[in-house]
C-alpha atoms as a PDB file:
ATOM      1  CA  UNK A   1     -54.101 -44.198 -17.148  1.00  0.00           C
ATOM      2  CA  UNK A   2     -56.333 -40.937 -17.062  1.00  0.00           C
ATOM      3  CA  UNK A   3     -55.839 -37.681 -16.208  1.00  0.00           C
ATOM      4  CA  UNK A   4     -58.821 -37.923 -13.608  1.00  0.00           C
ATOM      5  CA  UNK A   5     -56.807 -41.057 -11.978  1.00  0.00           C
ATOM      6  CA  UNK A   6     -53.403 -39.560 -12.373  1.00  0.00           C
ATOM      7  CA  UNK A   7     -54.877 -36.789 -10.767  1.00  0.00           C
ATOM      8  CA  UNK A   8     -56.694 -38.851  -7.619  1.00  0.00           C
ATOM      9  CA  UNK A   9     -53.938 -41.367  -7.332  1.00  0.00           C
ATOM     10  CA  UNK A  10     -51.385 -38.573  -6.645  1.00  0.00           C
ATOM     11  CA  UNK A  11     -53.779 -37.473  -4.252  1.00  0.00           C
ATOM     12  CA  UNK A  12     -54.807 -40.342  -2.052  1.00  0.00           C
ATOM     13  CA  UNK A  13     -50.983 -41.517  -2.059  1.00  0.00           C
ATOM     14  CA  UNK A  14     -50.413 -37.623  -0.358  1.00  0.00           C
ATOM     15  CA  UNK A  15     -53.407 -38.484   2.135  1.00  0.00           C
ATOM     16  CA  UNK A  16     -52.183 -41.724   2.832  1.00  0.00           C
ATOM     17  CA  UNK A  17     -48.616 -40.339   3.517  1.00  0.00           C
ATOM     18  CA  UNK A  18     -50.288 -37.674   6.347  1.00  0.00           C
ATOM     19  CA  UNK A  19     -51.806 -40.195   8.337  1.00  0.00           C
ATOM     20  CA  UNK A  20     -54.752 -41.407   6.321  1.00  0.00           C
ATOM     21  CA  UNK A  21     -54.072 -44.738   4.650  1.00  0.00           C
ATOM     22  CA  UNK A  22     -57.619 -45.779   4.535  1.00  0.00           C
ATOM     23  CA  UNK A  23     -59.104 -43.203   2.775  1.00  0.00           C
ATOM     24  CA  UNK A  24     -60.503 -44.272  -1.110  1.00  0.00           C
ATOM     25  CA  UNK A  25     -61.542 -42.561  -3.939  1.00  0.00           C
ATOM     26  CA  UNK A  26     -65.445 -43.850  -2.724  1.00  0.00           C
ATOM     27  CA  UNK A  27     -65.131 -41.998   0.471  1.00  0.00           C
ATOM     28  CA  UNK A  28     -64.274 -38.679  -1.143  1.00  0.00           C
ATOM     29  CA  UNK A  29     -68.307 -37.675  -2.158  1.00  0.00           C
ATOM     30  CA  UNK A  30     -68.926 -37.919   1.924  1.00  0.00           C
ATOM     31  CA  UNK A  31     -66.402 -35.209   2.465  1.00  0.00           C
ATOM     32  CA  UNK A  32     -67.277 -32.726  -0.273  1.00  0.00           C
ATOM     33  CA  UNK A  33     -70.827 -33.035   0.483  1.00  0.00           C
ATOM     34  CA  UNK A  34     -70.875 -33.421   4.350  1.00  0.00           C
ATOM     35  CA  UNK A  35     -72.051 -29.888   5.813  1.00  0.00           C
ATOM     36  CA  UNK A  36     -70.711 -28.239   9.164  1.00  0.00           C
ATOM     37  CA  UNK A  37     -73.673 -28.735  10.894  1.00  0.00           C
ATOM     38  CA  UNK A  38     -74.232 -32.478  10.115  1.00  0.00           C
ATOM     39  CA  UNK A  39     -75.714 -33.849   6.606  1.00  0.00           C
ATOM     40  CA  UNK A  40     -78.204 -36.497   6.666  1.00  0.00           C
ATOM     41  CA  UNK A  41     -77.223 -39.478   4.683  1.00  0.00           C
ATOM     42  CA  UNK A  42     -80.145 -39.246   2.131  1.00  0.00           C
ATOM     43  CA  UNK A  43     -78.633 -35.475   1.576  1.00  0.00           C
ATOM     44  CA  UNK A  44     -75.123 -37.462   1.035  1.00  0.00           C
ATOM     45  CA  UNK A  45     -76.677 -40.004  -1.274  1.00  0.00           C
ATOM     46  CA  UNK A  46     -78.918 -37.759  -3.372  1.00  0.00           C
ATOM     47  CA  UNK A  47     -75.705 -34.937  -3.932  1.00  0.00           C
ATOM     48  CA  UNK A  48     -73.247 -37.427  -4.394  1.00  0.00           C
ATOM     49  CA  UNK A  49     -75.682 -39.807  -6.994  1.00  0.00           C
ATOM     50  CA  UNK A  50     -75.347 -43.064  -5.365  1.00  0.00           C
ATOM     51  CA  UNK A  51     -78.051 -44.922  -3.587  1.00  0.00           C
ATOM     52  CA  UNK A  52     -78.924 -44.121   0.429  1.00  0.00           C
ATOM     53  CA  UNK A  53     -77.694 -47.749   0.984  1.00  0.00           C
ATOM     54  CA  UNK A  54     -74.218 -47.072  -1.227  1.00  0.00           C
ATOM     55  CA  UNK A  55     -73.991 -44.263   1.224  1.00  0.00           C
ATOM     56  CA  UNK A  56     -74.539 -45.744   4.357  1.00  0.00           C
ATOM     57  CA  UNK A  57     -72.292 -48.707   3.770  1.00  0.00           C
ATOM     58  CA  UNK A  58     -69.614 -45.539   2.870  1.00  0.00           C
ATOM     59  CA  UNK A  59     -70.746 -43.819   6.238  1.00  0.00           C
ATOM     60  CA  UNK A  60     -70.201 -46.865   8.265  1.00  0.00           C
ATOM     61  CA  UNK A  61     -66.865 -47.542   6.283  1.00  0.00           C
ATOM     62  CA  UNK A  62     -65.205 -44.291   7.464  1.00  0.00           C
ATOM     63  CA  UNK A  63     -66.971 -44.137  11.134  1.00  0.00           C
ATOM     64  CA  UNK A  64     -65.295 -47.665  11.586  1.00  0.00           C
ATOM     65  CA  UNK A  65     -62.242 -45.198  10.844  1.00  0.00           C
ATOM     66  CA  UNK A  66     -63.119 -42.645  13.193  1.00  0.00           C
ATOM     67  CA  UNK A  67     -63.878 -39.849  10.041  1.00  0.00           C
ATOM     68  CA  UNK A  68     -67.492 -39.323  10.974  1.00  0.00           C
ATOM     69  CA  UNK A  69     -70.137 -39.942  13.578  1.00  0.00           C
ATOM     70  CA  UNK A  70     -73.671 -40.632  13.175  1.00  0.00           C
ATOM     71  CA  UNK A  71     -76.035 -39.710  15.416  1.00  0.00           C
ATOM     72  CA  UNK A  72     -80.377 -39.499  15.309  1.00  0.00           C
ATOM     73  CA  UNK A  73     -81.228 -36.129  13.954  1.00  0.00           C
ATOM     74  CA  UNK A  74     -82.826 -33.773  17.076  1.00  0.00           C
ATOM     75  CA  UNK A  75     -85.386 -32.439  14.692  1.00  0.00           C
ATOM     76  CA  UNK A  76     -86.444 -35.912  12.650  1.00  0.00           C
ATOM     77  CA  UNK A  77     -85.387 -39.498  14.767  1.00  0.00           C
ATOM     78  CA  UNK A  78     -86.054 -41.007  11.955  1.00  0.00           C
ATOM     79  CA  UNK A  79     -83.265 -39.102  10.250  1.00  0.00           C
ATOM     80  CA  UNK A  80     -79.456 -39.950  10.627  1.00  0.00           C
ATOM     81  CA  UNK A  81     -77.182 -37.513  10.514  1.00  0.00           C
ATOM     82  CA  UNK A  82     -73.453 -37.803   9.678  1.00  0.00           C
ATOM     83  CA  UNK A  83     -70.720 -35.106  11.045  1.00  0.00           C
ATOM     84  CA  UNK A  84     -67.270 -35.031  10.416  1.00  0.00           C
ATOM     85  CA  UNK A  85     -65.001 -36.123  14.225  1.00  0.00           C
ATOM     86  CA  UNK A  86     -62.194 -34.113  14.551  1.00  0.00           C
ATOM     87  CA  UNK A  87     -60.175 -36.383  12.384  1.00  0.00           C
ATOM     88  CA  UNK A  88     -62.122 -35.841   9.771  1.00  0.00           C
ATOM     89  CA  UNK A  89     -62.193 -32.194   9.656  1.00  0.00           C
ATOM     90  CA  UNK A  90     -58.449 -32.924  10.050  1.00  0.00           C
ATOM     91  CA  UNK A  91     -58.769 -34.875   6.685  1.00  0.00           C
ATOM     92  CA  UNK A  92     -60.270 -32.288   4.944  1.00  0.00           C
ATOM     93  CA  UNK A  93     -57.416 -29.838   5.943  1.00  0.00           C
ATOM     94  CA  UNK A  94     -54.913 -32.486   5.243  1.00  0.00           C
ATOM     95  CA  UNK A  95     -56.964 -32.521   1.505  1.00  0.00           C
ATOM     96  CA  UNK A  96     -57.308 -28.685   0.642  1.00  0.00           C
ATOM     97  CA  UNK A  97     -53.235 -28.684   1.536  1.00  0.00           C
ATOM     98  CA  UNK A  98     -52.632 -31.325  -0.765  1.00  0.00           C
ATOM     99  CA  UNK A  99     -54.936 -30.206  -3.400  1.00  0.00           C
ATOM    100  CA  UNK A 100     -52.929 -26.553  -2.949  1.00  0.00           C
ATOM    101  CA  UNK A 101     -49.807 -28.132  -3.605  1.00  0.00           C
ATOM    102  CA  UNK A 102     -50.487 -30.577  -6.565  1.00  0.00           C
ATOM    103  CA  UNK A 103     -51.967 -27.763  -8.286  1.00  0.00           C
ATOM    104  CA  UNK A 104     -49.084 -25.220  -7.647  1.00  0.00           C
ATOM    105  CA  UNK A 105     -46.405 -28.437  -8.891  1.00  0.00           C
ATOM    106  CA  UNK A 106     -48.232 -28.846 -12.143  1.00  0.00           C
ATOM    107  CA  UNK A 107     -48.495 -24.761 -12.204  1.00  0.00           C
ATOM    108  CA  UNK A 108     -45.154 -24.972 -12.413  1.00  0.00           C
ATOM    109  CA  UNK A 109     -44.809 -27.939 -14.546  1.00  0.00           C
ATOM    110  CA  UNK A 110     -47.194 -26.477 -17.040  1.00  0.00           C
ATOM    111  CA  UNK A 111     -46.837 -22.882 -16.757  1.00  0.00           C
ATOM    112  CA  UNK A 112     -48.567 -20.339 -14.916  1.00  0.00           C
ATOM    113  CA  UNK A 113     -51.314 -19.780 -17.185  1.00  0.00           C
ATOM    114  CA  UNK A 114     -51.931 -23.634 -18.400  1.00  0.00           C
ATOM    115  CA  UNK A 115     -53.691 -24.432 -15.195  1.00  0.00           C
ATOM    116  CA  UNK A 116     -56.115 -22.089 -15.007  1.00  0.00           C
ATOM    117  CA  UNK A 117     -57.242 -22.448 -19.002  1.00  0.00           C
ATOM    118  CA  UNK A 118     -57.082 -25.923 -18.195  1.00  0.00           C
ATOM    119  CA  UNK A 119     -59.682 -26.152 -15.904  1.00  0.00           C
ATOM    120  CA  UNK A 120     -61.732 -23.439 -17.751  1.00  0.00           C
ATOM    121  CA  UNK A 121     -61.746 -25.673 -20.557  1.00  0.00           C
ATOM    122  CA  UNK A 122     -62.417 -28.845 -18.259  1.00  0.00           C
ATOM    123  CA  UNK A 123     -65.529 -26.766 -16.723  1.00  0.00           C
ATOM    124  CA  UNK A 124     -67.138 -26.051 -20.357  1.00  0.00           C
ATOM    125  CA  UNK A 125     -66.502 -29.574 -21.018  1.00  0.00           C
ATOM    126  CA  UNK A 126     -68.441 -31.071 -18.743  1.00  0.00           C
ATOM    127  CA  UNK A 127     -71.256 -28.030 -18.393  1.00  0.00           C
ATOM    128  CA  UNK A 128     -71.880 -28.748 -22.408  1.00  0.00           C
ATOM    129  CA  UNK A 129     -71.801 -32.419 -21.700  1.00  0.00           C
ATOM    130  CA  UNK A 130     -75.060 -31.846 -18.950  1.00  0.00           C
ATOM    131  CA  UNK A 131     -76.534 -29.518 -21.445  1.00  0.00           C
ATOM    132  CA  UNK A 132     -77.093 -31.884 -23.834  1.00  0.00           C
ATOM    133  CA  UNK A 133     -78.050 -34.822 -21.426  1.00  0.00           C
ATOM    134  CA  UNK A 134     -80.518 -32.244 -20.891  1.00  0.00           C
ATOM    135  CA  UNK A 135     -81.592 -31.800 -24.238  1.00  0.00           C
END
């Protein structure tokens, strides 16, 4: 097992114990890319790196949940637009919680100062790794 699934696993099974058992790992890019105001689902698709129709089977996936609407856009019909319901916003305070406390148990698992020069070091690792698929 990784670190990155350790990591997520611990998570979802948190999320799943406040009242959101359906949520999966392939529903999380909606909800860090999703903006106040609505985010069309090509937005969605092209920040998260999947295909629109990836995306919209996601979107329909967590409206059939009751985590998002979708609704015509009021400047572009032929644009959908996806906005988090109240559950969802709910979700995503349920998930910054979580994330809050995971963090502070492995602070103090690891040390104070581990974390923080962890993900430092996590952050250079994968801002190297983009510069040379750059290159």
């Amino acid at each position: 097992m990784t670190a990155a699934s350790i990591v997520t696993t611990a998570a979802l099974s948190e999320l799943a114990a406040t009242g959101h058992p359906a949520v999966r790992l392939s529903h999380v890019p909606v909800f860090v890319h999703i903006d106040a105001e609505g985010t069309p689902i090509s937005v969605l698709a092209e920040r998260s790196g999947v295909s629109r129709q990836a995306m919209s089977m996601t979107v329909r996936d967590l409206e059939s949940h009751g985590y998002v609407v979708t609704a015509p856009s009021p400047t572009d019909r032929r644009t959908t637009l996806v906005s988090l319901t109240e559950r969802g916003a709910q979700l995503c305070a349920d998930a910054t919680r979580i994330s809050a406390e995971l963090a502070a148990r492995w602070s103090d698992e690891l040390g104070a100062d581990a974390l923080p020069q962890l993900r430092h070091h996590l952050r250079t690792i994968v801002t190297r790794s983009k510069e040379l698929r750059a290159d």
